[in-house]
Protein backbone atom coordinates (compact mmCIF):
# COMPACT_ATOMS: atom_id res chain seq x y z
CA UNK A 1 -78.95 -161.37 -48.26
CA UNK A 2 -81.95 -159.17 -48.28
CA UNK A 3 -81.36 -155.64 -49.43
CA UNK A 4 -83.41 -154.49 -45.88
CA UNK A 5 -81.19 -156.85 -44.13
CA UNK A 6 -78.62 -155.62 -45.64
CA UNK A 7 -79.04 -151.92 -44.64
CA UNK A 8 -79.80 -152.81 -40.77
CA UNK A 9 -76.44 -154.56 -40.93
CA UNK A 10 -74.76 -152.58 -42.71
CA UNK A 11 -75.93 -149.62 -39.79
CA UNK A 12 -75.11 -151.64 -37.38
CA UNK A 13 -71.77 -151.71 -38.56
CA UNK A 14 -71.99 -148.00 -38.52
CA UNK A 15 -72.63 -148.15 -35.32
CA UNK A 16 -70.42 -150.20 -34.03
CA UNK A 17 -67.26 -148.60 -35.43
CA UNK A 18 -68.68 -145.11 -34.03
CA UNK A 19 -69.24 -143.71 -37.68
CA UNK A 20 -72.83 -143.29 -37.93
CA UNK A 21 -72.64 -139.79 -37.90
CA UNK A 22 -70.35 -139.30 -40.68
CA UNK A 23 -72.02 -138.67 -44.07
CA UNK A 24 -74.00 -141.82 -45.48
CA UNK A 25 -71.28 -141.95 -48.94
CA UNK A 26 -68.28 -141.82 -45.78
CA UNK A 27 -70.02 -144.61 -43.93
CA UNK A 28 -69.80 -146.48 -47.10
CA UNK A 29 -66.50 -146.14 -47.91
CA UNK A 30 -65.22 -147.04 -44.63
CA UNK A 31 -67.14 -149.90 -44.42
CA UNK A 32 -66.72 -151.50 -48.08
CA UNK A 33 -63.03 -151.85 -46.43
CA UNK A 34 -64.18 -154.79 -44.94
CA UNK A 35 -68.13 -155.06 -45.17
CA UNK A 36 -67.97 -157.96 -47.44
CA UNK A 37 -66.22 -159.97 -45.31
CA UNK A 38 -68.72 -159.24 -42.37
CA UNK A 39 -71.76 -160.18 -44.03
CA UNK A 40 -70.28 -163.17 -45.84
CA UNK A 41 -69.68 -164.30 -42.39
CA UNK A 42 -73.49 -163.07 -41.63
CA UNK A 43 -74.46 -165.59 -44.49
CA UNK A 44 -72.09 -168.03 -43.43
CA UNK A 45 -73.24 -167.71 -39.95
CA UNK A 46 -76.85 -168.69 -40.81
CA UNK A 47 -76.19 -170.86 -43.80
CA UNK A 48 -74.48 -173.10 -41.02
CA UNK A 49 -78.02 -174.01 -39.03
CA UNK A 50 -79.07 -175.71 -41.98
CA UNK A 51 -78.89 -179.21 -43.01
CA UNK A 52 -77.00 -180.27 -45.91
CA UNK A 53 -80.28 -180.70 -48.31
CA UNK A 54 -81.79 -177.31 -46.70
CA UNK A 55 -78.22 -175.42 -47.98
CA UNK A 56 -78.86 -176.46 -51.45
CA UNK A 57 -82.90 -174.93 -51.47
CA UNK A 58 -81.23 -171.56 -49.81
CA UNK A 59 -78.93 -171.39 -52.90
CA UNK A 60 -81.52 -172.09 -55.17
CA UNK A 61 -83.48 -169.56 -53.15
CA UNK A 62 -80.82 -166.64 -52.92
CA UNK A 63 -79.82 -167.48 -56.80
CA UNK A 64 -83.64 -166.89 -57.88
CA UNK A 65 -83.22 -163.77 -56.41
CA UNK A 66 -86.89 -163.34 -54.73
CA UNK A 67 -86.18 -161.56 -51.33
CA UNK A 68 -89.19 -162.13 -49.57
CA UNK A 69 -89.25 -166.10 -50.48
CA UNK A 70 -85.71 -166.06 -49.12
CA UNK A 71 -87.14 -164.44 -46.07
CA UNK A 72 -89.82 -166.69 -45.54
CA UNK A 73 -87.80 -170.12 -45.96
CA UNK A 74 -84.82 -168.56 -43.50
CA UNK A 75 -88.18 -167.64 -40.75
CA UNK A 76 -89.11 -171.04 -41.40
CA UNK A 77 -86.02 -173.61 -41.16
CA UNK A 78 -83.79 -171.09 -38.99
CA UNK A 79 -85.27 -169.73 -36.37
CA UNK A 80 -83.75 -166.53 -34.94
CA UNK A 81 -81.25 -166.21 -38.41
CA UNK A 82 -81.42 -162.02 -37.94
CA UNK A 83 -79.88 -162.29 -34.22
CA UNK A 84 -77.57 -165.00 -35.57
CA UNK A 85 -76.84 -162.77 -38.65
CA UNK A 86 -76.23 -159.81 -36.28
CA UNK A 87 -73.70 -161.56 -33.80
CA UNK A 88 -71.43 -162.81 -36.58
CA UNK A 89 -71.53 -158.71 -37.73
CA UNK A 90 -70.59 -158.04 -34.47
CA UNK A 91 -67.98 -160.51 -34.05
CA UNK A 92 -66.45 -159.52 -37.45
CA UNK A 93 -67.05 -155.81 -36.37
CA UNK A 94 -64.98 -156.88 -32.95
CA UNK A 95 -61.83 -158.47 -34.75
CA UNK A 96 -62.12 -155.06 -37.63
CA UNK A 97 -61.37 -153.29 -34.20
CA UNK A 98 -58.52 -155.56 -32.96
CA UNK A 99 -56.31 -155.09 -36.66
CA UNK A 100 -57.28 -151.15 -36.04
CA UNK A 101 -55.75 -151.21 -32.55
CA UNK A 102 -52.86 -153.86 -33.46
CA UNK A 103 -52.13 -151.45 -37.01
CA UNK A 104 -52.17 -148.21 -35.02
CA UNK A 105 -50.07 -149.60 -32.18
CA UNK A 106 -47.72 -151.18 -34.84
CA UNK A 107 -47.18 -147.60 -36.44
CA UNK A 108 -47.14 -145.96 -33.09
CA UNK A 109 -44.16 -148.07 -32.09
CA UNK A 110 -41.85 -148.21 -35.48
């Protein structure tokens, strides 16, 4: 994922937990917990729109390592991949919330 992209996810995240106004090295912490598994899913989430022989030029793409050609090919063949990129951040963001709730309730309870 592109490092840019990366950073408007990763605030979103921020955001979305309600701990964007904790200290930037915080914010980090609490969201390496479980970041990586939200924008895998991001990747996932837009790796999905593509057709088989597409996947295999993304991975040649993201594996070459040049950002902005990764951009360009992901504006080209998925249309929209930030917003999908987003929503499966949110969604991942959404069920982050629902083990918080269930783990606090848990330990409320025993």
């Amino acid at each position: 994922m592109m490092p840019s992209m990366q950073d408007e996810l990763t605030a979103l995240i921020a955001a979305d937990l309600g701990i964007k106004d904790l200290p930037l090295a915080e914010q980090q912490t609490l969201i390496a917990q479980f970041g990586e598994v939200a924008l895998k899913a991001a990747t996932l989430s837009v790796v999905e729109k593509l057709a088989d022989d597409k996947r295999n030029e993304f991975a040649k793409l993201a594996e070459a390592g040049g950002a902005q050609a990764l951009k360009t090919f992901l504006d080209r063949e998925v249309p929209g991949h930030e917003d999908i990129a987003k929503a499966a951040v949110a969604e991942e963001v959404k069920r982050f919330k629902a083990f918080q709730t269930a783990d606090t309730y848990t330990e409320g309870v025993a």
